[in-house]
PDB file of N, CA and C in Angstrom:
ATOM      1  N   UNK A   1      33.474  41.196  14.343  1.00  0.00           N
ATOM      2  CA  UNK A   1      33.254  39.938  15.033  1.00  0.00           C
ATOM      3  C   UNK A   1      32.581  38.964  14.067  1.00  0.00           C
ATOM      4  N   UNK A   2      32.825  37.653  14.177  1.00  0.00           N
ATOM      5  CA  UNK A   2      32.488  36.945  13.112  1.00  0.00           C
ATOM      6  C   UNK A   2      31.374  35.963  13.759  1.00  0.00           C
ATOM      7  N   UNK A   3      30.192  35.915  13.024  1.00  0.00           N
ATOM      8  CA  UNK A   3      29.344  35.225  13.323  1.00  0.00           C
ATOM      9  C   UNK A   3      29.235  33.501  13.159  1.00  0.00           C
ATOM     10  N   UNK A   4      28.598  32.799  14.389  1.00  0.00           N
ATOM     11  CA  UNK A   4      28.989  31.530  14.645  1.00  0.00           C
ATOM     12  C   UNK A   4      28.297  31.046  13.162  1.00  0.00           C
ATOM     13  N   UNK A   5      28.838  29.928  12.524  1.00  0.00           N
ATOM     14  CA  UNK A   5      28.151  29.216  11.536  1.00  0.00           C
ATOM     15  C   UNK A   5      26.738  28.531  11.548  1.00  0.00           C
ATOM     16  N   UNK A   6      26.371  27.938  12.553  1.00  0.00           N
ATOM     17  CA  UNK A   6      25.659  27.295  13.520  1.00  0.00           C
ATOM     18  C   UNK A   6      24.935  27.962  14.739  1.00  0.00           C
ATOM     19  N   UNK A   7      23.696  28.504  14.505  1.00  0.00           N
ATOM     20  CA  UNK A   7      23.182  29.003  15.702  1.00  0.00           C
ATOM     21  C   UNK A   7      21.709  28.755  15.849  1.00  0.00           C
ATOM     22  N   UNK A   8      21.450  28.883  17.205  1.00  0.00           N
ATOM     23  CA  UNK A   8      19.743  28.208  17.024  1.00  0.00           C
ATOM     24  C   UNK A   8      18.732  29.071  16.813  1.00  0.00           C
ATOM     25  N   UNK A   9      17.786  28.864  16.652  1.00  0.00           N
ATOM     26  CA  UNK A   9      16.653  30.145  16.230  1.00  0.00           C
ATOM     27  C   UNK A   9      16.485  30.868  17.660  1.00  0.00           C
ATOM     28  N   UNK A  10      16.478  31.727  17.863  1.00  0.00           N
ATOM     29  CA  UNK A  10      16.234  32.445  18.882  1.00  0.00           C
ATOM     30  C   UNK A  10      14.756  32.878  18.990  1.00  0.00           C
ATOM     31  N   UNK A  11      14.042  33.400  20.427  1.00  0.00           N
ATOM     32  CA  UNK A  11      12.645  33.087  20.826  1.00  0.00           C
ATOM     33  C   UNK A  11      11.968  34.464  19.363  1.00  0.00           C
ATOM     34  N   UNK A  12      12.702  35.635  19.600  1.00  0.00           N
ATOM     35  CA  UNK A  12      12.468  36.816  18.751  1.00  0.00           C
ATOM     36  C   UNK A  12      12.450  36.484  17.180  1.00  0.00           C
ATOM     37  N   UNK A  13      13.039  35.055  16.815  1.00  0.00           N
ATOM     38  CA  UNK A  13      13.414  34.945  15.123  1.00  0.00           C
ATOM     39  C   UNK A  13      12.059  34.245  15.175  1.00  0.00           C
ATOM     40  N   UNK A  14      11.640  33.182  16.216  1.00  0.00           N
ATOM     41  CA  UNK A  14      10.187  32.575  16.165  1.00  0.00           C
ATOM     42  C   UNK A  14       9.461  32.828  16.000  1.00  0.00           C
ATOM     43  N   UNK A  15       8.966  34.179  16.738  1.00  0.00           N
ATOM     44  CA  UNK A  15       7.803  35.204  16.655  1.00  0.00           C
ATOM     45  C   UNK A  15       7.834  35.738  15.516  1.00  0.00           C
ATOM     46  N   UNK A  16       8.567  36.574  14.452  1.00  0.00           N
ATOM     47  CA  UNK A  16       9.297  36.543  13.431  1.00  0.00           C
ATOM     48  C   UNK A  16       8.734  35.909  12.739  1.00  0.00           C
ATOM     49  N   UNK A  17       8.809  34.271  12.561  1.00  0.00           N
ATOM     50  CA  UNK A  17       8.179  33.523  11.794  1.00  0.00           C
ATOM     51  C   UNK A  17       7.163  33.340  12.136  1.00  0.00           C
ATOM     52  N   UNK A  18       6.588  32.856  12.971  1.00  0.00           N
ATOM     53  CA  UNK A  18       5.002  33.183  13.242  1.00  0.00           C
ATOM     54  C   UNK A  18       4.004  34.201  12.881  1.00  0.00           C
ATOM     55  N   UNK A  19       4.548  35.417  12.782  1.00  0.00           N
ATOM     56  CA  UNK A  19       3.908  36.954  12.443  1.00  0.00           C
ATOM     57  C   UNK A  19       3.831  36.381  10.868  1.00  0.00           C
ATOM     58  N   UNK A  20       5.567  36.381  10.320  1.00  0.00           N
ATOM     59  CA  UNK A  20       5.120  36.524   9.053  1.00  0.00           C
ATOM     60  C   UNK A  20       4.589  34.933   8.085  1.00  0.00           C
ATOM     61  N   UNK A  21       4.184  33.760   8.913  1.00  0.00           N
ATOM     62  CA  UNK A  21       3.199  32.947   8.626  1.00  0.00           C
ATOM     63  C   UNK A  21       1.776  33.233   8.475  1.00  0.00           C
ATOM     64  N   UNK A  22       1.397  34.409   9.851  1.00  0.00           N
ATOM     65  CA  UNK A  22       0.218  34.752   9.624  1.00  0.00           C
ATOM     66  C   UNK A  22       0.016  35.873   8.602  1.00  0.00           C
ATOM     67  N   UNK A  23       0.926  36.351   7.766  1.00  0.00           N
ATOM     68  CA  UNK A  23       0.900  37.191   6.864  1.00  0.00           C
ATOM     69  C   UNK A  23       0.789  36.404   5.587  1.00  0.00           C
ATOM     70  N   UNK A  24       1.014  34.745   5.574  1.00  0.00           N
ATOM     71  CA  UNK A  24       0.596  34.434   3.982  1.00  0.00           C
ATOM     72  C   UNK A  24       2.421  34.519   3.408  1.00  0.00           C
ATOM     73  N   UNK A  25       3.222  34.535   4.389  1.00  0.00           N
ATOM     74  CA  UNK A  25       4.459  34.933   3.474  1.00  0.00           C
ATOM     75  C   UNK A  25       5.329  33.351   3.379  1.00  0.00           C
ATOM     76  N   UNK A  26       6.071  32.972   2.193  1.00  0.00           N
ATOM     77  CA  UNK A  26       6.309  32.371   2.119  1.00  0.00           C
ATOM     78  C   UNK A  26       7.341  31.862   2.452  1.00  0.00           C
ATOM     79  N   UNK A  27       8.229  30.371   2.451  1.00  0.00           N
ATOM     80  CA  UNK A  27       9.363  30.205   4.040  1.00  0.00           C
ATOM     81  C   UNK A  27      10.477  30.750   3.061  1.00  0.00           C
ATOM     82  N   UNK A  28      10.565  30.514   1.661  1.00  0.00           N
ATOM     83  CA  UNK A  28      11.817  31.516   1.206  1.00  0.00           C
ATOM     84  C   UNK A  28      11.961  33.085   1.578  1.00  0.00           C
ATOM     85  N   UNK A  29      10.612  33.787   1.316  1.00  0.00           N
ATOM     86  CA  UNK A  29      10.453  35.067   2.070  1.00  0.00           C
ATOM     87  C   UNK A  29      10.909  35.163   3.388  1.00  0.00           C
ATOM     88  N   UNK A  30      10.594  34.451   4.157  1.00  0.00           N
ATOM     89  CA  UNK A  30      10.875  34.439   5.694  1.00  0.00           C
ATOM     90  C   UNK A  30      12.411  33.996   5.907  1.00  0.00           C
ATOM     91  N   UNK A  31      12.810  33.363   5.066  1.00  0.00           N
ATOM     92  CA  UNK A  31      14.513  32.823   5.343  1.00  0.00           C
ATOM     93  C   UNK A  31      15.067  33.882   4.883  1.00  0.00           C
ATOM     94  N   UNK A  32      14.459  34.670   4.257  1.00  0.00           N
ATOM     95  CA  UNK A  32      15.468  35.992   3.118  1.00  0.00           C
ATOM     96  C   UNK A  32      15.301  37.195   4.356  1.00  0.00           C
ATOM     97  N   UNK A  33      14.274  37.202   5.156  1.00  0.00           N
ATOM     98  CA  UNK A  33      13.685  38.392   5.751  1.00  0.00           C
ATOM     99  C   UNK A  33      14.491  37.924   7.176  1.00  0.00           C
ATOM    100  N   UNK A  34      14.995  36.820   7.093  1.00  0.00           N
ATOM    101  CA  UNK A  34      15.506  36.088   9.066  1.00  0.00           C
ATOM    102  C   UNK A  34      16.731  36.284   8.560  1.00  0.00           C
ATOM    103  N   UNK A  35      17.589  36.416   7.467  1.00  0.00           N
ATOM    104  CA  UNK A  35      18.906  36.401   7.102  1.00  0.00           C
ATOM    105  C   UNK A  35      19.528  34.884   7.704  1.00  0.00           C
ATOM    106  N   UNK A  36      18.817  33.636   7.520  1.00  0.00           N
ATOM    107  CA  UNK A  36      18.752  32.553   7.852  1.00  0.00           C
ATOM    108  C   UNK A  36      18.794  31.779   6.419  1.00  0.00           C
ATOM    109  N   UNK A  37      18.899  30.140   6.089  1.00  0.00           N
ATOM    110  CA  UNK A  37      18.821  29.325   5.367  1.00  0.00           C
ATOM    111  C   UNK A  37      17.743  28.790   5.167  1.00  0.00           C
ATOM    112  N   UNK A  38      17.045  28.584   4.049  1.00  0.00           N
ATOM    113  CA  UNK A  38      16.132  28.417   3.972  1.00  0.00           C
ATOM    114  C   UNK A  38      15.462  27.107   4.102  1.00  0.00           C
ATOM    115  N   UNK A  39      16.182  25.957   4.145  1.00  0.00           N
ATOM    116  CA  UNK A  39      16.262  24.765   5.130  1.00  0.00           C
ATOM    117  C   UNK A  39      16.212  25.018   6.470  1.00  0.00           C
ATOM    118  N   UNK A  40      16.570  25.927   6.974  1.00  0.00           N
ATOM    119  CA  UNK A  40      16.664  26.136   8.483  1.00  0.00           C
ATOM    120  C   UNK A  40      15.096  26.556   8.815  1.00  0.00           C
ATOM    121  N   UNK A  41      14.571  27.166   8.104  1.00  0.00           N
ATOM    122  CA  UNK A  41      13.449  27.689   8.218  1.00  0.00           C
ATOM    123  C   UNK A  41      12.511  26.676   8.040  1.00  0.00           C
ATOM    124  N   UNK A  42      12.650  25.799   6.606  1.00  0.00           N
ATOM    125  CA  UNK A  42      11.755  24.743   6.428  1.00  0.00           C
ATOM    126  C   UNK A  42      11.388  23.715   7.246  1.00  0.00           C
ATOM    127  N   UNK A  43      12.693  23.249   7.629  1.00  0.00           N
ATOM    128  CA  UNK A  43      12.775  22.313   9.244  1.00  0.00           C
ATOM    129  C   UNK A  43      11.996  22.601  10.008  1.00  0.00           C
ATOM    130  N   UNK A  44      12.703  24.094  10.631  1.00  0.00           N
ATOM    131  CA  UNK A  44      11.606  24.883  11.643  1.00  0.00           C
ATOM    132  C   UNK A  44       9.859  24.455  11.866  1.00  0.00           C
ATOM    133  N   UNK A  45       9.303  24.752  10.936  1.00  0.00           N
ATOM    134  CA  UNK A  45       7.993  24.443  10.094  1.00  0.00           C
ATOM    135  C   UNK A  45       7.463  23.611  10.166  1.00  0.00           C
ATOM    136  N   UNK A  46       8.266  22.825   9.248  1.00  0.00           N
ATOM    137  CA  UNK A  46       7.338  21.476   9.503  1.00  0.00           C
ATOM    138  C   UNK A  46       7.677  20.530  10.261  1.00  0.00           C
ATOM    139  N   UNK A  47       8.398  20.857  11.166  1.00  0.00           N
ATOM    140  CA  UNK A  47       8.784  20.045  13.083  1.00  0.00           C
ATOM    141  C   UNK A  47       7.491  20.560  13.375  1.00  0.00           C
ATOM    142  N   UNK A  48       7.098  21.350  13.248  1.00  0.00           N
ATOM    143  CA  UNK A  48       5.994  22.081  14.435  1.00  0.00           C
ATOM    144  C   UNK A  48       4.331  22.254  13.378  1.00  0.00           C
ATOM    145  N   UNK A  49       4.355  21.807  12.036  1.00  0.00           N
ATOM    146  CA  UNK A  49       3.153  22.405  11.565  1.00  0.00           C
ATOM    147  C   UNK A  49       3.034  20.812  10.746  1.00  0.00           C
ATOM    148  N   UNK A  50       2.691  19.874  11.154  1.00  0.00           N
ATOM    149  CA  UNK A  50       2.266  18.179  10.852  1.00  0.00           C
ATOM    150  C   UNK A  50       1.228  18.691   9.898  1.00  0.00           C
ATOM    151  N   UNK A  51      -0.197  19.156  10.181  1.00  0.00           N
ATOM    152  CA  UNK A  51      -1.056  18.972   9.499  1.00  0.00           C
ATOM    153  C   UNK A  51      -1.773  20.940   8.683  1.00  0.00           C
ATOM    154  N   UNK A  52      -2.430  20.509   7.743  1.00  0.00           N
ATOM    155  CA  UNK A  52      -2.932  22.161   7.239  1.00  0.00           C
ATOM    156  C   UNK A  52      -3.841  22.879   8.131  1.00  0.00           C
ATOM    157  N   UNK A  53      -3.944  21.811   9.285  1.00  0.00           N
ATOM    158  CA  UNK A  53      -5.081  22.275  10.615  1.00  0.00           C
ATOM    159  C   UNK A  53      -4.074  23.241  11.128  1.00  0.00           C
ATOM    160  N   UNK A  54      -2.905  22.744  11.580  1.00  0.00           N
ATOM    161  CA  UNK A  54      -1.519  23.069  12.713  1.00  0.00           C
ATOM    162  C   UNK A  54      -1.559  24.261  11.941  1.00  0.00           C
ATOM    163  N   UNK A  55      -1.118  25.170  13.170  1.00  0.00           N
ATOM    164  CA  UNK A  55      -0.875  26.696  13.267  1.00  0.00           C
ATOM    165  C   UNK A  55       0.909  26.606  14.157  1.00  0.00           C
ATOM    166  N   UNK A  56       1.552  27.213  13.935  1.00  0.00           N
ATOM    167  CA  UNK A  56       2.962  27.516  14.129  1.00  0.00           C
ATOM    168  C   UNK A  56       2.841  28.793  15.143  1.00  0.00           C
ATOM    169  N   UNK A  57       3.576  28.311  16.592  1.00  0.00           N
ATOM    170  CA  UNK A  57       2.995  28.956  17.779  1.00  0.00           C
ATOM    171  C   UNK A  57       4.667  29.063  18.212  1.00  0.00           C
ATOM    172  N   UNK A  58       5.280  29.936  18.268  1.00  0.00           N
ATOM    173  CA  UNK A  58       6.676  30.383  18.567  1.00  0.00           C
ATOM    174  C   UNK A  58       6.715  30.158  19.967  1.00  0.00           C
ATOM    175  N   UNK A  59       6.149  30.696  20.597  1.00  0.00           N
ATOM    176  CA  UNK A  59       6.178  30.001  22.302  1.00  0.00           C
ATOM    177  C   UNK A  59       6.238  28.899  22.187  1.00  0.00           C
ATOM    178  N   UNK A  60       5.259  28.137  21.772  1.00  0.00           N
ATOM    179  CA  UNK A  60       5.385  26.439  22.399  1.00  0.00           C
ATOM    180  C   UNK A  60       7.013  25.775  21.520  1.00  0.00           C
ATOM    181  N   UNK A  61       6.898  26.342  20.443  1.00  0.00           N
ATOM    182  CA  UNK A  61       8.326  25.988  19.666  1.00  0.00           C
ATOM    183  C   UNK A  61       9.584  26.239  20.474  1.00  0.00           C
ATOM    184  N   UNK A  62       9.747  27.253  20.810  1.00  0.00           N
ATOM    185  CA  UNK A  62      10.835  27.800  21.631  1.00  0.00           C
ATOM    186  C   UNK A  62      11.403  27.464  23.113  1.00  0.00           C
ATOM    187  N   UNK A  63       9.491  26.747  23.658  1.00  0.00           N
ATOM    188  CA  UNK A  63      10.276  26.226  24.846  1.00  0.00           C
ATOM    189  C   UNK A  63      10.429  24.820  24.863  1.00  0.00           C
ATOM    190  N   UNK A  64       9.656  24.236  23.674  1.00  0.00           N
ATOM    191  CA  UNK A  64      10.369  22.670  23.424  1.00  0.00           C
ATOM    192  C   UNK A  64      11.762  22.403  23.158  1.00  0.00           C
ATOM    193  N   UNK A  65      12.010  23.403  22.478  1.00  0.00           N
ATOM    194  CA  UNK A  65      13.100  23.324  21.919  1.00  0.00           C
ATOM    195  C   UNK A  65      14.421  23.511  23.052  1.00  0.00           C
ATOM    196  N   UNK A  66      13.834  24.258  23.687  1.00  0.00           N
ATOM    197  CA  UNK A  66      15.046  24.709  24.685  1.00  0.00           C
ATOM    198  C   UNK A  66      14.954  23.696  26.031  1.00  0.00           C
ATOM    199  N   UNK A  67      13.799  22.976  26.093  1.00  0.00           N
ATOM    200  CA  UNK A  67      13.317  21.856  26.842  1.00  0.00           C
ATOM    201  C   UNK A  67      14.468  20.745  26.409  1.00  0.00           C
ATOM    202  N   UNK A  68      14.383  21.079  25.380  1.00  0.00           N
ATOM    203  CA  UNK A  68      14.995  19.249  24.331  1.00  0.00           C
ATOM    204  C   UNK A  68      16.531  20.133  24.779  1.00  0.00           C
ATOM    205  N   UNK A  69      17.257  20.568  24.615  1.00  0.00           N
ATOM    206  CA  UNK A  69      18.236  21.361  24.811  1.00  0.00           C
ATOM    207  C   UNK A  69      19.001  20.744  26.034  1.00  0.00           C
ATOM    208  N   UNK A  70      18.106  21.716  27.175  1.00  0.00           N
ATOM    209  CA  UNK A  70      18.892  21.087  28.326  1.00  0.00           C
ATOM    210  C   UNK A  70      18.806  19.622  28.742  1.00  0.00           C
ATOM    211  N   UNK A  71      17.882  19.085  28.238  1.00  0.00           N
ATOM    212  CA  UNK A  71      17.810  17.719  28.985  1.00  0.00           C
ATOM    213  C   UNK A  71      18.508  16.862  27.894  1.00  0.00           C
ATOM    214  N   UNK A  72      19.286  17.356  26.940  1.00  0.00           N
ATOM    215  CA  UNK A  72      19.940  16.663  26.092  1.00  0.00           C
ATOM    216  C   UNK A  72      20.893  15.714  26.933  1.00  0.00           C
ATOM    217  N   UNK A  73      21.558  16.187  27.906  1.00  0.00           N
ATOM    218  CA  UNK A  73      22.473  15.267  28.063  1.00  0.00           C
ATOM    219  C   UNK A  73      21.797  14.393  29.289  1.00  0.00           C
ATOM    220  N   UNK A  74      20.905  14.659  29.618  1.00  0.00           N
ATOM    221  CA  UNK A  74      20.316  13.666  30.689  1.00  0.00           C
ATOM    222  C   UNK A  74      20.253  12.277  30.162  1.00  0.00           C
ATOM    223  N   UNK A  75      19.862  12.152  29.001  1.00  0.00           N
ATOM    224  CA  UNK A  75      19.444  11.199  28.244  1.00  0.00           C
ATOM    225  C   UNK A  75      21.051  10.387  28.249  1.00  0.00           C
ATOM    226  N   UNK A  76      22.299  10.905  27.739  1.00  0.00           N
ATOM    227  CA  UNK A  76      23.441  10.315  27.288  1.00  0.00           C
ATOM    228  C   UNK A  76      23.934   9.617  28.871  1.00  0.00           C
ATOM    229  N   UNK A  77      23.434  10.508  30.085  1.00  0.00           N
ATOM    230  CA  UNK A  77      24.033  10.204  31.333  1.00  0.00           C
ATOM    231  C   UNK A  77      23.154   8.796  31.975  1.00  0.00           C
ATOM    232  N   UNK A  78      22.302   8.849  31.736  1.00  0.00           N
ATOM    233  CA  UNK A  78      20.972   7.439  31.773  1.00  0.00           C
ATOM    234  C   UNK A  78      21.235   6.303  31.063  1.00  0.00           C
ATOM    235  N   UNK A  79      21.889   6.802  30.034  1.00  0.00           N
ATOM    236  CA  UNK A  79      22.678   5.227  29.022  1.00  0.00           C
ATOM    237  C   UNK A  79      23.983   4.950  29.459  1.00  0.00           C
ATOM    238  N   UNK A  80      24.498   5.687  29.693  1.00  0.00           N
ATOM    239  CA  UNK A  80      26.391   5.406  30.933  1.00  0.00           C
ATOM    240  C   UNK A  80      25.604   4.880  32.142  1.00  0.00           C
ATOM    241  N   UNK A  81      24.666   5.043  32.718  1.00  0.00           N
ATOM    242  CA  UNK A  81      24.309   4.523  33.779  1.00  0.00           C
ATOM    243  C   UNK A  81      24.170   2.867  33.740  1.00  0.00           C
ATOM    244  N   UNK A  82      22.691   3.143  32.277  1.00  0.00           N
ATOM    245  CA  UNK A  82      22.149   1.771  32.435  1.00  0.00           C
ATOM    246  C   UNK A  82      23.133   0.718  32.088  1.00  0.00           C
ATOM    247  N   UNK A  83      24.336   1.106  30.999  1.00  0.00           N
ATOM    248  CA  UNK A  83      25.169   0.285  30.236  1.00  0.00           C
ATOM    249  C   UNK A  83      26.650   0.063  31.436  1.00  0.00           C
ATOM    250  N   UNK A  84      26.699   0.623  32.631  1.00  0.00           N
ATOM    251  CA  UNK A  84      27.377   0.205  33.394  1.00  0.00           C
ATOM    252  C   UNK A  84      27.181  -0.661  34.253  1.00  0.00           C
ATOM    253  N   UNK A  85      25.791  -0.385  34.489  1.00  0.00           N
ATOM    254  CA  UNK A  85      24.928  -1.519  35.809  1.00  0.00           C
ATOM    255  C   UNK A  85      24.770  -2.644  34.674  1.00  0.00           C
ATOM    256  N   UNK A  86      24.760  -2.957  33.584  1.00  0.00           N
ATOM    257  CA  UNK A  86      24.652  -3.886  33.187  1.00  0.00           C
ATOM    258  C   UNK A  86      25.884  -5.028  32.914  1.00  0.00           C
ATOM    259  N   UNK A  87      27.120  -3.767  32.818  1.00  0.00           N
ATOM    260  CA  UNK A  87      28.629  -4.115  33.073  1.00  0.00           C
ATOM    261  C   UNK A  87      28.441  -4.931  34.351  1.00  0.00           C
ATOM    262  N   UNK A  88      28.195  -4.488  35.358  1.00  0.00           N
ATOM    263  CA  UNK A  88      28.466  -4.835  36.473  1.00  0.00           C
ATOM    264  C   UNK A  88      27.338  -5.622  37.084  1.00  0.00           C
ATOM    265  N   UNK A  89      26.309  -6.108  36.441  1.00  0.00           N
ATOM    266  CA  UNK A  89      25.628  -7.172  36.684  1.00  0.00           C
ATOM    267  C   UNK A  89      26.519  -8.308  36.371  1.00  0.00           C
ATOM    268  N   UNK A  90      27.163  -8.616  34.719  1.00  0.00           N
ATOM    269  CA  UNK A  90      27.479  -9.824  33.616  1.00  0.00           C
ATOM    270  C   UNK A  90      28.732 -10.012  34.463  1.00  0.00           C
ATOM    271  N   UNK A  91      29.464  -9.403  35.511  1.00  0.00           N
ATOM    272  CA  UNK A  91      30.522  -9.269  35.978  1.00  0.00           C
ATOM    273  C   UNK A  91      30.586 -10.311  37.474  1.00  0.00           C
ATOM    274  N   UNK A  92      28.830  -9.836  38.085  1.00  0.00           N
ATOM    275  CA  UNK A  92      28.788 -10.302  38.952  1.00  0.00           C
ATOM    276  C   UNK A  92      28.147 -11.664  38.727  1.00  0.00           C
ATOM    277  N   UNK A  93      27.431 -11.696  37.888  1.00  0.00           N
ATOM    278  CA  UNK A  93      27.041 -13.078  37.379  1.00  0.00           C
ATOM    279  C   UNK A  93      28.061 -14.151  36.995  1.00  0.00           C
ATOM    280  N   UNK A  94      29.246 -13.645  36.500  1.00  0.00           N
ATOM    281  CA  UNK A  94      30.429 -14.492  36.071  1.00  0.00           C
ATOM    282  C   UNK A  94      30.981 -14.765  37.187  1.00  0.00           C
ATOM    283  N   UNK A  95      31.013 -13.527  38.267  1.00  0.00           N
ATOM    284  CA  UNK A  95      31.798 -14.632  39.353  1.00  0.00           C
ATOM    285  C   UNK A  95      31.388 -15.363  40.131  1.00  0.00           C
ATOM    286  N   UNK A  96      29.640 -15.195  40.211  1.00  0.00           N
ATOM    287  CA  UNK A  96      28.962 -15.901  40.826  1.00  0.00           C
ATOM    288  C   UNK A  96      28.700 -17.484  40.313  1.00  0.00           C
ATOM    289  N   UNK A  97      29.092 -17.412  38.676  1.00  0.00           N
ATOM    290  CA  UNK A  97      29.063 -18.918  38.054  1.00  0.00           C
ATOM    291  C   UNK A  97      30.359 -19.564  38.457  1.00  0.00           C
ATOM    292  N   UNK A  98      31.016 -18.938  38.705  1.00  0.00           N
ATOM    293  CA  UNK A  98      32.724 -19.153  38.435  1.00  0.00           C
ATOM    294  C   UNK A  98      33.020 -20.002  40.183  1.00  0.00           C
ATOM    295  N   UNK A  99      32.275 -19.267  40.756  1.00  0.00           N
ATOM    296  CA  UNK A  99      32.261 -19.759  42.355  1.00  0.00           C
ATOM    297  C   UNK A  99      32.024 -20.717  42.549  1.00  0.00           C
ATOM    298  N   UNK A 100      30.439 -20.752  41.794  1.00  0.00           N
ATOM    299  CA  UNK A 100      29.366 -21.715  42.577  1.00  0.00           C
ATOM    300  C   UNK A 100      29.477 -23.100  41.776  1.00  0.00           C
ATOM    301  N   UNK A 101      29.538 -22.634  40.070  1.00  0.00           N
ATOM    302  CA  UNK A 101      29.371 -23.742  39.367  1.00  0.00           C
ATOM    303  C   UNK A 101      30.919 -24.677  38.557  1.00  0.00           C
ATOM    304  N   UNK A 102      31.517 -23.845  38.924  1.00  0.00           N
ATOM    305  CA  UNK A 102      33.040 -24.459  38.150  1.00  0.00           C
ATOM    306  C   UNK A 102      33.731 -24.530  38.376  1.00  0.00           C
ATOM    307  N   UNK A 103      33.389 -25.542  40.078  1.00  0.00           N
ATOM    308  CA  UNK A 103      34.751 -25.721  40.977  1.00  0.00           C
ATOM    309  C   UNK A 103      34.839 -27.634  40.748  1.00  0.00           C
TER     310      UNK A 103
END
């Protein structure tokens, strides 16, 4: 079976990286040890670790992530919304000029 090209970190690859963050190991180590890219890993990281304070917490990563996930398309369905009611405002405004003012 051939593995997808493209896949997301899963909650178990997080923890994974988290363990071996708290081990001092480095993100090439950890991309070699996840059988992952080592951009994939770096991303990972520093989405979630801003400052040398920030600690890298696989739970909170995993359910943002899967947060941002599903509500992905909420967002695309809210802009078809707003960009139709706005269709159909300029629509009603035209015939309302067209009526009132340009007879």
């Amino acid at each position: 079976m051939e593995v997808k090209k493209h896949r997301r970190l899963t909650h178990k690859e997080r923890v994974q990286i988290q363990t071996l963050l708290n081990e001092n190991k480095s993100k090439a180590y950890i991309a070699k040890t996840l059988n992952r890219s080592r951009s994939t890993i770096t991303r990972e990281i520093n989405k979630w670790v801003q400052n040398k304070q920030d600690i890298y917490d696989a739970d909170l990563a995993h359910w943002n992530t899967k947060d941002d996930y599903l509500n992905k398309n909420i967002s695309s369905v809210f802009h078809y919304f707003i960009i139709s009611f706005y269709q159909l405002f300029l629509s009603c405004s035209n015939s309302f000029l067209q009526d009132n003012y340009m007879n």
